[in-house]
C-alpha atoms as a PDB file:
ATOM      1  CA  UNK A   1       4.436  25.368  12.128  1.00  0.00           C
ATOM      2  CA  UNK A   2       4.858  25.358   8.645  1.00  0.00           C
ATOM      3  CA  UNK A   3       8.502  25.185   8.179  1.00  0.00           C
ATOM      4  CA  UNK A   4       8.566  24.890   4.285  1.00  0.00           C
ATOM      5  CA  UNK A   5       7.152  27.224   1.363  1.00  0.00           C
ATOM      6  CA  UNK A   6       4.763  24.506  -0.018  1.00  0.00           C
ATOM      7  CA  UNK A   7       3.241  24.342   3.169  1.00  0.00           C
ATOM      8  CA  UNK A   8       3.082  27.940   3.976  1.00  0.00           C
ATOM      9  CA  UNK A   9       1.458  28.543   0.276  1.00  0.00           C
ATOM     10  CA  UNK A  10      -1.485  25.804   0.102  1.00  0.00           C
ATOM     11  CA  UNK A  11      -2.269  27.024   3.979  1.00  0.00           C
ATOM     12  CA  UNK A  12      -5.750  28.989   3.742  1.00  0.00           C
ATOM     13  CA  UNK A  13      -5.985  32.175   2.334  1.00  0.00           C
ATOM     14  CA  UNK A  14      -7.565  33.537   5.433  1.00  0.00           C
ATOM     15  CA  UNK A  15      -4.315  34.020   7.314  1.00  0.00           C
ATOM     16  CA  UNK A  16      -2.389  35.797   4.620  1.00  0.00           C
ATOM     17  CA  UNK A  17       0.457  34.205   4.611  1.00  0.00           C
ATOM     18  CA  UNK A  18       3.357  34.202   2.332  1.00  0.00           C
ATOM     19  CA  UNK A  19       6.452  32.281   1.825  1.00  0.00           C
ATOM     20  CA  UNK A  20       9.254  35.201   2.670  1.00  0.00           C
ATOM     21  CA  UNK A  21      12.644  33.632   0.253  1.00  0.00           C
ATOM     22  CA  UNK A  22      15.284  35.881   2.175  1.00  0.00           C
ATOM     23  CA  UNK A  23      14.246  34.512   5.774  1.00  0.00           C
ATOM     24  CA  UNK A  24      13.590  31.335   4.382  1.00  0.00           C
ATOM     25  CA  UNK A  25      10.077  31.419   6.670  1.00  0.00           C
ATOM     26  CA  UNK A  26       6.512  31.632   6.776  1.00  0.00           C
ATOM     27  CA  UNK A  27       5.321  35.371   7.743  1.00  0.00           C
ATOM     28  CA  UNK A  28       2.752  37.824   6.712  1.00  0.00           C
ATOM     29  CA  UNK A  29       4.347  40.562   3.605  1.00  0.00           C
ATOM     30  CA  UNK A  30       4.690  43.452   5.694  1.00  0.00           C
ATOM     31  CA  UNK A  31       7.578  41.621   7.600  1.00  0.00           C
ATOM     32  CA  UNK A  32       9.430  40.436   4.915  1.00  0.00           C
ATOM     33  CA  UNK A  33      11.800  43.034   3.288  1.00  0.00           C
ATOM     34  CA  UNK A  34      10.352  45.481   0.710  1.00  0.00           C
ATOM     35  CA  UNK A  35      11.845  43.386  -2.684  1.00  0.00           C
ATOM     36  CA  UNK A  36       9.152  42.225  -4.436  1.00  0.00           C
ATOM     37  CA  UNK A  37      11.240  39.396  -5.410  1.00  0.00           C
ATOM     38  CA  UNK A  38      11.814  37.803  -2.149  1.00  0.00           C
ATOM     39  CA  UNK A  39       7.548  37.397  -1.461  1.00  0.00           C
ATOM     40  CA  UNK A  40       5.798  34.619  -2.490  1.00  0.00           C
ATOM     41  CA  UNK A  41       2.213  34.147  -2.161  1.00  0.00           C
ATOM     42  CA  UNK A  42      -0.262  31.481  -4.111  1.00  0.00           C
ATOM     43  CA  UNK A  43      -2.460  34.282  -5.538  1.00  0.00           C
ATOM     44  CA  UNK A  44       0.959  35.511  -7.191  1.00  0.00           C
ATOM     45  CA  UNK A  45       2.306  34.931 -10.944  1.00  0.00           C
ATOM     46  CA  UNK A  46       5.522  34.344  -8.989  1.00  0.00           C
ATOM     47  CA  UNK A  47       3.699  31.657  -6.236  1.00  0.00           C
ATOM     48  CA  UNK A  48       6.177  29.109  -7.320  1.00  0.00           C
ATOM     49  CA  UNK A  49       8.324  27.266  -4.576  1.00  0.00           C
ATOM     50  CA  UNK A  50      11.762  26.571  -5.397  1.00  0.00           C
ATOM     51  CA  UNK A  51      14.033  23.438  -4.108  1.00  0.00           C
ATOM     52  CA  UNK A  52      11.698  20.916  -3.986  1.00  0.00           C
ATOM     53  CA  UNK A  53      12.676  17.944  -1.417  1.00  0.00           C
ATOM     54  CA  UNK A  54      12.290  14.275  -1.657  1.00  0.00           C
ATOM     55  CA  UNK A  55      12.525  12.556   1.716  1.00  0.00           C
ATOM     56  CA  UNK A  56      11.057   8.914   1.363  1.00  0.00           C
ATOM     57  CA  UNK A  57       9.634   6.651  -1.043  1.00  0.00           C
ATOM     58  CA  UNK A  58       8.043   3.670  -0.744  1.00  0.00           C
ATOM     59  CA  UNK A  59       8.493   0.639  -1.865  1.00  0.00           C
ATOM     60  CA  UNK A  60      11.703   0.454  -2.958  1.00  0.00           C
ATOM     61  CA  UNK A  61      11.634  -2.108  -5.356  1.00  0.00           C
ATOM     62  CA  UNK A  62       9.477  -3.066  -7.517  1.00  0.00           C
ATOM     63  CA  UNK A  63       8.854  -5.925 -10.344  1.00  0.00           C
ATOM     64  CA  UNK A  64      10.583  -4.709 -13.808  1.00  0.00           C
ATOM     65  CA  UNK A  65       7.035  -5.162 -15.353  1.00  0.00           C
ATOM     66  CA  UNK A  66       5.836  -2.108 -14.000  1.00  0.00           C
ATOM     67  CA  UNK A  67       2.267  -1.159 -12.291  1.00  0.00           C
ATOM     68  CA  UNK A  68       3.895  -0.727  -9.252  1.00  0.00           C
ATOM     69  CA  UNK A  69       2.310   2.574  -7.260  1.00  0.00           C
ATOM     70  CA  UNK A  70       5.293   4.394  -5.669  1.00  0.00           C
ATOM     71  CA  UNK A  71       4.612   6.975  -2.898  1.00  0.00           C
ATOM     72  CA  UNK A  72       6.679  10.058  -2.711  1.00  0.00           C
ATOM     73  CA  UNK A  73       6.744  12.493  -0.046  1.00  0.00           C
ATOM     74  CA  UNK A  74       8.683  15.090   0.443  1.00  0.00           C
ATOM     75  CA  UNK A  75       8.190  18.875   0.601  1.00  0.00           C
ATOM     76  CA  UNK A  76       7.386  21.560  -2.274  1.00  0.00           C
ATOM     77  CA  UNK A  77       6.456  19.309  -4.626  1.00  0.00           C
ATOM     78  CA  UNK A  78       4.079  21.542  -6.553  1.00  0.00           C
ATOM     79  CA  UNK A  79       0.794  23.289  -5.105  1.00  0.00           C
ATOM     80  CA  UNK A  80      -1.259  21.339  -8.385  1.00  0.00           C
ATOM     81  CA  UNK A  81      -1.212  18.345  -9.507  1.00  0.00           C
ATOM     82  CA  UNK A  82      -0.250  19.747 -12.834  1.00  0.00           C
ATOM     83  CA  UNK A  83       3.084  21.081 -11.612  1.00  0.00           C
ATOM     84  CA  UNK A  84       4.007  17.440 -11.297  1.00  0.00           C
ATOM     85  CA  UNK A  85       1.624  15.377 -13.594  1.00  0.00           C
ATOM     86  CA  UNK A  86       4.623  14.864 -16.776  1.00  0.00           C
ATOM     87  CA  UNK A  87       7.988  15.034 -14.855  1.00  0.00           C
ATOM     88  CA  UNK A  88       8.187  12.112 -12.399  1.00  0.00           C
ATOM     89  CA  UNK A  89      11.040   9.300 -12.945  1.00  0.00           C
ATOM     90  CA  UNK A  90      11.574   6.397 -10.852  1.00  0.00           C
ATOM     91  CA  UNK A  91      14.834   4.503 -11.827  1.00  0.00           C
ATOM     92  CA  UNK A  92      14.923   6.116 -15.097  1.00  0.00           C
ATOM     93  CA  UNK A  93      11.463   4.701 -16.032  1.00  0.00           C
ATOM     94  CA  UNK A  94       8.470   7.074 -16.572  1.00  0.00           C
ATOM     95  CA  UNK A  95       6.435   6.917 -13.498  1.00  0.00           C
ATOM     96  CA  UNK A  96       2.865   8.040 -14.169  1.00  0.00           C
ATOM     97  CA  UNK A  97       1.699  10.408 -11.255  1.00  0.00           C
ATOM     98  CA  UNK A  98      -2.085   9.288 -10.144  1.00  0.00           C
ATOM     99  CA  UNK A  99      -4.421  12.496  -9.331  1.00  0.00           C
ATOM    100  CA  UNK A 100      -6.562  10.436  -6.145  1.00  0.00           C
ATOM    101  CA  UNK A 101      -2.665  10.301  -4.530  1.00  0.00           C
ATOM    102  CA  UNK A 102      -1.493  13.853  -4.703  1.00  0.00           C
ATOM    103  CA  UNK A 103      -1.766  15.538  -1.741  1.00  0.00           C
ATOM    104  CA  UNK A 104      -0.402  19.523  -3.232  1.00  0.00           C
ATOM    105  CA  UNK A 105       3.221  20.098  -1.390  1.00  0.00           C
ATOM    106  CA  UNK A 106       3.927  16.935   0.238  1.00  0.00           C
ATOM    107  CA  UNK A 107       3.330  13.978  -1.774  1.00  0.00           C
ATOM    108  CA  UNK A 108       2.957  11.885  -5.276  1.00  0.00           C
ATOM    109  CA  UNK A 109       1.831   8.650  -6.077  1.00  0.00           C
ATOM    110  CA  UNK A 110       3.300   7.568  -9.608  1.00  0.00           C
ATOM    111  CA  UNK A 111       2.421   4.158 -11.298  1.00  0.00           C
ATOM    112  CA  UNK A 112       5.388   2.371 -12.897  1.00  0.00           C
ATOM    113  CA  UNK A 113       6.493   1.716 -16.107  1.00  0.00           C
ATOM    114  CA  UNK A 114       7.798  -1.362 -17.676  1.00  0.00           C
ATOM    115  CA  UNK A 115      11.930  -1.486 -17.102  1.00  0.00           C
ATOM    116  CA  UNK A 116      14.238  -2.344 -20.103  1.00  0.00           C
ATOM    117  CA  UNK A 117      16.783  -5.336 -19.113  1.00  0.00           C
ATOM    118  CA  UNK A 118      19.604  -3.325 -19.124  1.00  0.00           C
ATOM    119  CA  UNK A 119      17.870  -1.188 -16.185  1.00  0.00           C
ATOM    120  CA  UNK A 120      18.479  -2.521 -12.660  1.00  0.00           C
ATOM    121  CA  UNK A 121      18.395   0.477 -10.185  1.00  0.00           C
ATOM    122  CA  UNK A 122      18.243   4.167  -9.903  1.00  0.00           C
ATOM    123  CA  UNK A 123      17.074   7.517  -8.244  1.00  0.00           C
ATOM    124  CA  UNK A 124      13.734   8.910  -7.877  1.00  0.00           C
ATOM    125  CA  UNK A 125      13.831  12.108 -10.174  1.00  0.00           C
ATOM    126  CA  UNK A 126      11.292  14.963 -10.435  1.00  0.00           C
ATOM    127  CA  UNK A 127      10.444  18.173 -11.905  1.00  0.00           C
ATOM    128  CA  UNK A 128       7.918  20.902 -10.430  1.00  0.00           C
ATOM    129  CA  UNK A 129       6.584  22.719 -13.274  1.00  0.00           C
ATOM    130  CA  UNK A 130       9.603  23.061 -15.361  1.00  0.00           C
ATOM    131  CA  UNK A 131      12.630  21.123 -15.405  1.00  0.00           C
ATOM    132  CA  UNK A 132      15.112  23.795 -14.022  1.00  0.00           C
ATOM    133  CA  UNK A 133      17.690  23.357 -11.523  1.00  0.00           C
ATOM    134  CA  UNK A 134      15.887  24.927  -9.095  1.00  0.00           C
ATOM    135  CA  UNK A 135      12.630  23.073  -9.909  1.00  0.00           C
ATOM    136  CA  UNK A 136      14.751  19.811  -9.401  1.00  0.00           C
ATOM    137  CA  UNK A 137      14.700  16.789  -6.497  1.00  0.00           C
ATOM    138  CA  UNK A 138      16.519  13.876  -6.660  1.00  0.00           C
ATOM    139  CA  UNK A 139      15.893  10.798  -3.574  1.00  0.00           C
ATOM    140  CA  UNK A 140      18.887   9.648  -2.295  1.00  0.00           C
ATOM    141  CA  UNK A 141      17.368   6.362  -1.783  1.00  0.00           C
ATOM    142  CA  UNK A 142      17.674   3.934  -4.566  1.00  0.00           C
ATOM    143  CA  UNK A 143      14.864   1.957  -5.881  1.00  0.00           C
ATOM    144  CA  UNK A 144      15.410  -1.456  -7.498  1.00  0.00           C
ATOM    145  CA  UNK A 145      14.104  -3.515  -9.809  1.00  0.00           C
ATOM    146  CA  UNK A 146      13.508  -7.489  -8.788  1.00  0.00           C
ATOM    147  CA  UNK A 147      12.822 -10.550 -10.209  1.00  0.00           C
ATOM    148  CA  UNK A 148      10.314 -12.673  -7.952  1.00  0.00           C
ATOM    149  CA  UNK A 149      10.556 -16.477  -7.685  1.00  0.00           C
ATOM    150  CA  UNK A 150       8.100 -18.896  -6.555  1.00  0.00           C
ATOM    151  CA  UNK A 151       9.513 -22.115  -4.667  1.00  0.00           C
ATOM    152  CA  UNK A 152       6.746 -23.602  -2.939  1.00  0.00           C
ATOM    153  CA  UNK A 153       3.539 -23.889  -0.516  1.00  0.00           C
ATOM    154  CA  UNK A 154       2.064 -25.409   2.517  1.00  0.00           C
ATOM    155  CA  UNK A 155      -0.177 -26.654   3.226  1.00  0.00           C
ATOM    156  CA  UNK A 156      -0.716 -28.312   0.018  1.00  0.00           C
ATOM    157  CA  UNK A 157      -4.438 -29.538   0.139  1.00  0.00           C
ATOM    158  CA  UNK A 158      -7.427 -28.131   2.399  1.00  0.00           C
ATOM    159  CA  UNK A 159     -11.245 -28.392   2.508  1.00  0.00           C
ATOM    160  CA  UNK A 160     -13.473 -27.278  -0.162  1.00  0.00           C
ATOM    161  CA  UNK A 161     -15.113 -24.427   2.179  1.00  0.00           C
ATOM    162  CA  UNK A 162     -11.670 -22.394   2.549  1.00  0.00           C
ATOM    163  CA  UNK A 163     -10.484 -21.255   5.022  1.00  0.00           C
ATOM    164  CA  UNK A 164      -7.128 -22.527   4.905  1.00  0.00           C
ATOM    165  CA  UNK A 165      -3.980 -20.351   5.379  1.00  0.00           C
ATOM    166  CA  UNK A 166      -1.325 -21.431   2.889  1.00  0.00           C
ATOM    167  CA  UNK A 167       2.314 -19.934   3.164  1.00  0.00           C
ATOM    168  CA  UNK A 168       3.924 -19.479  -0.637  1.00  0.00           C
ATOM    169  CA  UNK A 169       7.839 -19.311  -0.350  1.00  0.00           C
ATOM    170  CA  UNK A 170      10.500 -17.960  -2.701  1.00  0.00           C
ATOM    171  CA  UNK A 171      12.547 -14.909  -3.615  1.00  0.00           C
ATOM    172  CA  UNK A 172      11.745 -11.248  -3.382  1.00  0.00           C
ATOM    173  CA  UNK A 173       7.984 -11.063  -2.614  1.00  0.00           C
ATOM    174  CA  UNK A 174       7.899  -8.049  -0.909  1.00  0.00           C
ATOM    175  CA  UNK A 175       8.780  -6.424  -3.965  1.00  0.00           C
ATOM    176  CA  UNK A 176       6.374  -3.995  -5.318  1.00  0.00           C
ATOM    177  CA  UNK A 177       2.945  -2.660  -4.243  1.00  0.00           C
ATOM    178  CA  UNK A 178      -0.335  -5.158  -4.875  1.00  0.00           C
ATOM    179  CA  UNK A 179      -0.451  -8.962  -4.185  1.00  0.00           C
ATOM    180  CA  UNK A 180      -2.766 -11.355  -6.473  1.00  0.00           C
ATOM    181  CA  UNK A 181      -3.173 -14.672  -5.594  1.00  0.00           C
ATOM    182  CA  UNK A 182      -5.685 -17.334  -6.949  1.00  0.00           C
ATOM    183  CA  UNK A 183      -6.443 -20.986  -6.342  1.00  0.00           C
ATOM    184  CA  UNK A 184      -7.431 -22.178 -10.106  1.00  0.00           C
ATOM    185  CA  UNK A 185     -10.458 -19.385  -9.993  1.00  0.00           C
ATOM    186  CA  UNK A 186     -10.957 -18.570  -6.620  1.00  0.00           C
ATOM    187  CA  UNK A 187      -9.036 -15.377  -4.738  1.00  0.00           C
ATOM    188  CA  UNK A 188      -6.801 -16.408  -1.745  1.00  0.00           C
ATOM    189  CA  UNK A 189      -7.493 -13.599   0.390  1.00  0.00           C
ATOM    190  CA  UNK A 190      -3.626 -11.899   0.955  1.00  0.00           C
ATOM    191  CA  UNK A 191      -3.044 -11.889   4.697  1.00  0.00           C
ATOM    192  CA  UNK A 192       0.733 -10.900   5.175  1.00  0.00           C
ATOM    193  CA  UNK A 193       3.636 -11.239   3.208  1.00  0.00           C
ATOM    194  CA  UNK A 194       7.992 -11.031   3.423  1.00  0.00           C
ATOM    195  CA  UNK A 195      11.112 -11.330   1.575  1.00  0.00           C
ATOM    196  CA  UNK A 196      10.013 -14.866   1.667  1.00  0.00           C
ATOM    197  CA  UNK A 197       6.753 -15.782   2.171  1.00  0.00           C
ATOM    198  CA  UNK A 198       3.749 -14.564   1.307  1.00  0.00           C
ATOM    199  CA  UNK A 199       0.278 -15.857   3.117  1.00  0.00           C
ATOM    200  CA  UNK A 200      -3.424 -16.152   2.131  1.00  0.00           C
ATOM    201  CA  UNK A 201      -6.391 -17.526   3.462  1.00  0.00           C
ATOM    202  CA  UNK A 202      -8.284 -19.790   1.056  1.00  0.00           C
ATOM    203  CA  UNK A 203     -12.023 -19.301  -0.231  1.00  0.00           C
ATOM    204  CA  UNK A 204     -14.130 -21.545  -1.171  1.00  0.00           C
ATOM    205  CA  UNK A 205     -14.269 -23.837  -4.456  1.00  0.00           C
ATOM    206  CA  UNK A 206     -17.113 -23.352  -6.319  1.00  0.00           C
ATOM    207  CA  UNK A 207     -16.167 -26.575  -8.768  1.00  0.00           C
ATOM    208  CA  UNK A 208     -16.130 -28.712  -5.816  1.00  0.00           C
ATOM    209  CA  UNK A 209     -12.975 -31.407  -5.143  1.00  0.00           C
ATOM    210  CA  UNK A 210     -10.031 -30.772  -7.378  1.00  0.00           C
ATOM    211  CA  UNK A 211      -6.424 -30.142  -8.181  1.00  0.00           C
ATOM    212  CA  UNK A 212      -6.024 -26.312  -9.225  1.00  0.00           C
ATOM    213  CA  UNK A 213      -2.962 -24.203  -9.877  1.00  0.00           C
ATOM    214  CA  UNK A 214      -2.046 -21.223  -8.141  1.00  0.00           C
ATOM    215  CA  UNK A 215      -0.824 -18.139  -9.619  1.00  0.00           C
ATOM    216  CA  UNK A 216       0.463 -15.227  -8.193  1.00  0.00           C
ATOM    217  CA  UNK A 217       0.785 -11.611  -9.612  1.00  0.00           C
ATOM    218  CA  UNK A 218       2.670  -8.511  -8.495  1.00  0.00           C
ATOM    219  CA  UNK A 219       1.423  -5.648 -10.052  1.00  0.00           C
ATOM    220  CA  UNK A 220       1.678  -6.369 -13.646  1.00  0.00           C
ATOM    221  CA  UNK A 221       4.728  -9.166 -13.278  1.00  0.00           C
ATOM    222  CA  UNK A 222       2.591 -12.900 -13.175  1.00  0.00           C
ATOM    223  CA  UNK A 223       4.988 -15.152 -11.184  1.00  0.00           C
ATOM    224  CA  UNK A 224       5.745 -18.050 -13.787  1.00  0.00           C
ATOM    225  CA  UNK A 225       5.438 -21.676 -11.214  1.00  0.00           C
ATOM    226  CA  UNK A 226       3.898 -24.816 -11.738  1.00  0.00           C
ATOM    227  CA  UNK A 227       2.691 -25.148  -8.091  1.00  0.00           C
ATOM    228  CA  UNK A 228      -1.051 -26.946  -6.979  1.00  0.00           C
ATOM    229  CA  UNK A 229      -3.456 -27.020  -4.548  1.00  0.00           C
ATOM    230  CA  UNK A 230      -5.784 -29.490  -3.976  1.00  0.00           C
ATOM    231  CA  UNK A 231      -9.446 -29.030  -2.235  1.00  0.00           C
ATOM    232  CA  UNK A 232     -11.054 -31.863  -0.499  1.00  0.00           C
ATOM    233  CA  UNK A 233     -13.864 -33.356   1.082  1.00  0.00           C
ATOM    234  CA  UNK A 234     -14.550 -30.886   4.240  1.00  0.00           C
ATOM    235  CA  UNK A 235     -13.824 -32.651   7.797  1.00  0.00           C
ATOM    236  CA  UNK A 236     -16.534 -34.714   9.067  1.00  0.00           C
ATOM    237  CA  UNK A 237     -17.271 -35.705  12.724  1.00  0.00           C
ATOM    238  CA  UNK A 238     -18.399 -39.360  13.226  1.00  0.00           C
ATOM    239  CA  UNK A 239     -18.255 -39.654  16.823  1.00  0.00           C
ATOM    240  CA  UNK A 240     -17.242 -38.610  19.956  1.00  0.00           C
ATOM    241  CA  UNK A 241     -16.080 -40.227  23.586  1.00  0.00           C
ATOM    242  CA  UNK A 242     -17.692 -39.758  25.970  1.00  0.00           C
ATOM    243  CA  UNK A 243     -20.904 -38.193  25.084  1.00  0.00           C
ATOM    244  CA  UNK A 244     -20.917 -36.074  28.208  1.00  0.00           C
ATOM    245  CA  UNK A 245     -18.775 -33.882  30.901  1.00  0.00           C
ATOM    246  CA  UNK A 246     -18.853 -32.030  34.052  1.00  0.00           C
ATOM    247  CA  UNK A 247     -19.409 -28.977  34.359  1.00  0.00           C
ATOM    248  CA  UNK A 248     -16.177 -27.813  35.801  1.00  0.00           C
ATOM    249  CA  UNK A 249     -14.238 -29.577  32.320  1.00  0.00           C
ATOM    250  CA  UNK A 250     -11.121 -31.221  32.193  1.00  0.00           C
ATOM    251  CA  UNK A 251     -12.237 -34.088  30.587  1.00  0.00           C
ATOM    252  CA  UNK A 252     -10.672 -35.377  27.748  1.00  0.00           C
ATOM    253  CA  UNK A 253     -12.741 -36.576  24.652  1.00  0.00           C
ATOM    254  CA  UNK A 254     -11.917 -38.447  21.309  1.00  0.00           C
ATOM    255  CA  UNK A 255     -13.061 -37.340  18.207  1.00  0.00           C
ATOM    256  CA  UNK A 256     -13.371 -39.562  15.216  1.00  0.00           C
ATOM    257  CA  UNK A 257     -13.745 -38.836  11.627  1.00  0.00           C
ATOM    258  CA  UNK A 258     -12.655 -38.082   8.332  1.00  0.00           C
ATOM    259  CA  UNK A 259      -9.733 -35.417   7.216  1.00  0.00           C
ATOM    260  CA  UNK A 260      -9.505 -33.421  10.469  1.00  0.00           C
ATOM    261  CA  UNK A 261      -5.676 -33.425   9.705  1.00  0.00           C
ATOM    262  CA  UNK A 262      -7.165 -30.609   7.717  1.00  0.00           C
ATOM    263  CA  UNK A 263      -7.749 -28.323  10.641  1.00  0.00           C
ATOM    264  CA  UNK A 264      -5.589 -25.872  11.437  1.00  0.00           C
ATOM    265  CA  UNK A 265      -6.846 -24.387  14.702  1.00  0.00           C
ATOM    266  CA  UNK A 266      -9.210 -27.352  15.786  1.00  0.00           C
ATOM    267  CA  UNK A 267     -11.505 -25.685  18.626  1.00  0.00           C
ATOM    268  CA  UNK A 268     -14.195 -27.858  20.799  1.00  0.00           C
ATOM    269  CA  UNK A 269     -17.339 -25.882  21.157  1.00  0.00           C
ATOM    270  CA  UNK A 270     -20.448 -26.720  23.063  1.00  0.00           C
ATOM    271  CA  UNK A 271     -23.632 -24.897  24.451  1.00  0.00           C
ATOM    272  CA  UNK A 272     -25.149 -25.450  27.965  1.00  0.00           C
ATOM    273  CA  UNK A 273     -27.995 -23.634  29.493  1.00  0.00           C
ATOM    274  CA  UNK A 274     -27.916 -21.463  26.530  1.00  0.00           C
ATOM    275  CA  UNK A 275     -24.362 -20.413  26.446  1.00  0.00           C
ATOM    276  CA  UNK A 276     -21.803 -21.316  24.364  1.00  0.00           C
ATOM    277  CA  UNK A 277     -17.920 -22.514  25.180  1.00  0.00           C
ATOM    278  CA  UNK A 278     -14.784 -22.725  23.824  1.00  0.00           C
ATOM    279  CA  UNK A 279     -12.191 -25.034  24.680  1.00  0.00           C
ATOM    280  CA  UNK A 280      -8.706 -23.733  23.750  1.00  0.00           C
ATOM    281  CA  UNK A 281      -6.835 -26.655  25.206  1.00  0.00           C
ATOM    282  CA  UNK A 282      -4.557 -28.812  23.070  1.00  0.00           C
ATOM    283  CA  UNK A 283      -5.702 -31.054  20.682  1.00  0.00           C
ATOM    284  CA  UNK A 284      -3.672 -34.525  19.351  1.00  0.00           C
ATOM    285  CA  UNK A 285      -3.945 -36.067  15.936  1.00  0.00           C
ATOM    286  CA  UNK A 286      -3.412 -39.734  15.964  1.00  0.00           C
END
């Protein structure tokens, strides 16, 4: 069902369909009434949807530095990516539409602008071909602009290999659209992130044992902390007691050795008559 004229224009030309203005439907010409004025059809001069609809964007704040990518759907918002490609605004800022995100009728991508300081919130504003009322949307959500703090992580050390997943804390971290995070010169691979928090797993250090600082950037806002990480010596396993089980388990053994505080999700693992098992019951630092 296409239920809007977007739609019904940009469907293929094989059906003949037209956008019929008086019924406000989708229908072939000869049952639309006879004035010209009331058919539209994409082959037309006149193939032009009006009242152009914006029904979500996403996110809805962003970092006042800009390069946030904001996602706009809605309905007749142009049938080529020219109609929109000058006349996007996102809070008053210019928002730069990006081609690879258009999809013709029902959706724009934009990439932010930088915000002045006296900017703090707004509308999503847009014009389809010509800035007309008719041509016109405005959201009636509101999209913000935040200022991200950095308070903290944990853990604060982990082995050299990576691996480690570190929760960062502070303010407004779900603002905007791309998460950055590096360990001195290494990425932290971004797992999931909040209002709050926002987790990566470690990689490994290439320059071996050593303090680093982290950074974190949002778009095109770097996050100005003085936090550190520190890799270390990866765990080692000394020895074990006892040496040997039956086969049914349930027996407990003691590992010794150095930093296995490290380990997050200490596992057992051994092989017998080929196979290999897991043992997923609790483990006990002493």
């Amino acid at each position: 069902m296409r239920d809007s004229c977007g739609l019904c224009l940009k469907a293929d030309p094989d059906f003949e369909c037209g956008w019929c203005q008086g019924q406000n439907q989708c229908t072939l010409k000869q049952h639309c009434p006879a004035q010209d004025s009331q058919w539209l059809e994409l082959s037309s001069t006149k193939g032009k949807c009006t009242n152009p609809k914006i029904t979500d964007i996403n996110p809805v704040t962003g970092p006042r530095e800009g390069g946030t990518k904001v996602t706009i759907r809605g309905e007749n918002l142009g049938l080529e990516f020219q109609d929109i490609a000058s006349h996007v605004k996102v809070a008053g800022v210019e928002c730069k539409p990006l081609v690879e995100g258009y999809i013709p009728a029902e959706q724009i991508v934009c990439e932010m602008g930088e915000a002045k300081p006296s900017q703090h919130a707004g509308f999503v504003e847009i014009c389809v071909a010509e800035c007309k009322p008719e041509f016109m949307a405005r959201s009636s959500q509101l999209y913000y602009f935040m200022t991200l703090t950095l308070s903290d992580l944990k853990p604060k050390r982990g082995p050299v290999s990576g691996g480690t997943q570190v929760t960062i804390t502070g303010n407004n971290l779900n603002a905007g659209s791309n998460v950055i995070v590096t360990f001195g010169r290494q990425p932290c691979l971004f797992y999931r992130r909040s209002t709050k928090h926002i987790v990566c797993n470690t990689t490994a250090s290439y320059e071996g044992f050593e303090k680093v600082k982290v950074s974190v950037r949002v778009d095109k806002a770097k996050i100005h902390q003085e936090l550190h990480y520190e890799y270390v010596e990866d765990p080692t396993i000394l020895r074990i007691e006892p040496e040997w089980s039956i086969f049914s388990g349930n027996t407990p053994i003691a590992v010794w050795g150095t930093h296995l505080d490290l380990i997050q999700n200490p596992q057992i693992r051994a092989k017998h008559g080929g196979k290999e098992h897991v043992n997923l019951a609790g483990v006990h630092f002493r």
